[in-house]
Every structure is written in C-alpha cells, then in structure tokens.
Protein backbone atom coordinates (compact mmCIF):
# COMPACT_ATOMS: atom_id res chain seq x y z
CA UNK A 1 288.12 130.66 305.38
CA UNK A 2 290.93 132.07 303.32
CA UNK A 3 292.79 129.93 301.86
CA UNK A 4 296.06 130.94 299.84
CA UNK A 5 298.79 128.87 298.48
CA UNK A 6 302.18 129.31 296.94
CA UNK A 7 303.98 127.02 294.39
CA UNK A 8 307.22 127.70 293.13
CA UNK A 9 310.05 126.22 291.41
CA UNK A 10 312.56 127.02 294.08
CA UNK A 11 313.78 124.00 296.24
CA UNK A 12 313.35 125.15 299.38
CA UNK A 13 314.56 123.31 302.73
CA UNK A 14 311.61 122.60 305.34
CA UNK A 15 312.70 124.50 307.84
CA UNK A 16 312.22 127.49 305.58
CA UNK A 17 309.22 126.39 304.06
CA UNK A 18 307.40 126.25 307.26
CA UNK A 19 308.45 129.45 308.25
CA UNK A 20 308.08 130.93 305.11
CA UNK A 21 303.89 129.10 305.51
CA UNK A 22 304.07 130.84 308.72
CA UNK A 23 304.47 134.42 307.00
CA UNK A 24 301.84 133.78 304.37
CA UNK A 25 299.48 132.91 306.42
CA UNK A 26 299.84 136.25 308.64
CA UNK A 27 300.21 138.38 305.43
CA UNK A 28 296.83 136.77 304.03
CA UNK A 29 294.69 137.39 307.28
CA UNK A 30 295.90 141.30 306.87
CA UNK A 31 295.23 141.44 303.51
CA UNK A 32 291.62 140.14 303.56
CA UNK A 33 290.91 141.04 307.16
CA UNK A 34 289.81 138.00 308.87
CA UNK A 35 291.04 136.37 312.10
CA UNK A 36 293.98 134.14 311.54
CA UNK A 37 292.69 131.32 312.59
CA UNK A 38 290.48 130.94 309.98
CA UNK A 39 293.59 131.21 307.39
CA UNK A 40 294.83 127.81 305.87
CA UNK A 41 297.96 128.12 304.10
CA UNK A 42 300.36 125.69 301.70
CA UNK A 43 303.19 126.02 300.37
CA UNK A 44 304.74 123.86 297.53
CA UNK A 45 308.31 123.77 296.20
CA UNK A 46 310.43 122.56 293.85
CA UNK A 47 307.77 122.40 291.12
CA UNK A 48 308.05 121.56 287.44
CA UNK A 49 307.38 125.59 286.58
CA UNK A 50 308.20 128.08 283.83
CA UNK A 51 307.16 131.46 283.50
CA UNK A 52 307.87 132.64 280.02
CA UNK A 53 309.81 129.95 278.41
CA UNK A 54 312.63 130.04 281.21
CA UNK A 55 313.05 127.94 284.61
CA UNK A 56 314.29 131.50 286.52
CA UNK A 57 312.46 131.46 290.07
CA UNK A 58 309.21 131.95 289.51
CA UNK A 59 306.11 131.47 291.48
CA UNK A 60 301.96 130.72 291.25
CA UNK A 61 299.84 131.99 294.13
CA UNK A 62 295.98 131.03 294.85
CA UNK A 63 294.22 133.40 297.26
CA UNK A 64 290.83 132.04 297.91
CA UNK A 65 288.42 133.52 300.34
CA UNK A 66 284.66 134.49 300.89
CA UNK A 67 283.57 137.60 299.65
CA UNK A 68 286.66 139.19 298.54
CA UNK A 69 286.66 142.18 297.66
CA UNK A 70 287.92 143.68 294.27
CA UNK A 71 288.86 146.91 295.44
CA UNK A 72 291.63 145.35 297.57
CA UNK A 73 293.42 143.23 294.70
CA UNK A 74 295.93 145.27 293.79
CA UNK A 75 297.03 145.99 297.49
CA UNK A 76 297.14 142.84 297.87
CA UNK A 77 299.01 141.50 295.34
CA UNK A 78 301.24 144.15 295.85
CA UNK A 79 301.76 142.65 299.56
CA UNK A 80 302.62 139.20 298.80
CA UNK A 81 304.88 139.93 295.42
CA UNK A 82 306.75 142.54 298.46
CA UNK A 83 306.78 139.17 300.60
CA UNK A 84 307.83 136.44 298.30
CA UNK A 85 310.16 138.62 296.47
CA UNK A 86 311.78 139.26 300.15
CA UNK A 87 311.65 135.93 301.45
CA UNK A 88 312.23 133.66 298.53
CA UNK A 89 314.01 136.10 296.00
CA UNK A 90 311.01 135.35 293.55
CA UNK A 91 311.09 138.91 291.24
CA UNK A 92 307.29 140.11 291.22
CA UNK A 93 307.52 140.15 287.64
CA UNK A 94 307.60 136.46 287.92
CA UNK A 95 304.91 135.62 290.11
CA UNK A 96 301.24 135.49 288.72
CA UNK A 97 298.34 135.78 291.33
CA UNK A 98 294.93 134.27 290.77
CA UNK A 99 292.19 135.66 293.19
CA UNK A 100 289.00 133.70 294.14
CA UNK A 101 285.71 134.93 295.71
CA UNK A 102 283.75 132.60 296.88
CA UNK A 103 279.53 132.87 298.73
CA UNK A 104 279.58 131.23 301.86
CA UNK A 105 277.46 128.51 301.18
CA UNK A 106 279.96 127.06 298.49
CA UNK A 107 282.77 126.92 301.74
CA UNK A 108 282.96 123.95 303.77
CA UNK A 109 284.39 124.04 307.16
CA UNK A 110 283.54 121.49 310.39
CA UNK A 111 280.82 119.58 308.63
CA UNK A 112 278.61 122.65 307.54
CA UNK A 113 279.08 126.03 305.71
CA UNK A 114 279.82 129.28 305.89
C-alpha cells in the first residue's frame, strides 16, 4: 500500500531509471515497514522543474501510505534525500518531500480496500 514517487528534472536513461525504481521501492518498504510487495513505486524524469528560481537538479517526492506514522518523518526523509542525493546527485537541499497518511478504507487495491 505505499506508494512513493520521484520526479525530477534530471534526464535520466531507462536503464537507470528502472534501477534507480528498483532502490526506491526497497528504501520505502524499510522506511514504513511493510512487505515489499505491497510497495508501488514511479519514477519520472526529465520534468519541467525549478526549485528556487533555478533549473539545478532538483527533485519532488510523494510518499503515500496507510497509517504513517509522524514520528518516523524525519528518518525518513533523511533516508531517501541520503538515496537520491547518492544515486542521482540530487543535493537534499533540493529535494522537497510531501508525506501522506491515508485510513484504509480510502486505499484501493484488487477490487476492495484496505
């Protein structure tokens, strides 16, 4: 059920992109503490961004998920400015996080709810 995304103005080859999707997804399943499979994660590139007036890398990440907990935000975003800083260069200062907890009644999955 979590769901996190990444867009970014880097142009990024698919090869990398998919492996960089690969990483998210494993660093989001830690991070909230639910099975893996359950994870869905996207990543978009090359995207029409600015942070601050300027077209440096920079990056947006979604992290969506039911019942998550406040306690853990700043660990987490901790973890994935450490990861996309790493993989994609993108300098945490540049990257803005937006966290969603959802009830499981208002996430659909295989015709029904959580």
């Amino acid at each position: 059920m979590p769901f996190v995304s990444v867009e970014t103005n880097l142009a990024i080859d698919t090869e990398k992109r998919k492996q960089f999707c690969k990483a998210l997804s494993s660093a989001a399943a830690q991070a909230v503490g639910k099975p893996e499979q359950y994870v869905m994660a996207l990543v978009r590139s090359d995207a029409a961004l600015t942070f601050g007036g300027s077209e440096e890398p920079a990056a947006f990440v979604e992290l969506k998920s039911i019942a998550l907990a406040e306690a853990a935000l700043k660990e987490i975003s901790r973890r994935f400015c450490t990861l996309i800083e790493q993989e994609l260069g993108v300098p945490s200062a540049r990257i803005y996080i937006e966290f969603t907890s959802a009830s499981g009644a208002w996430w659909g999955w295989n015709g029904s709810t959580f």
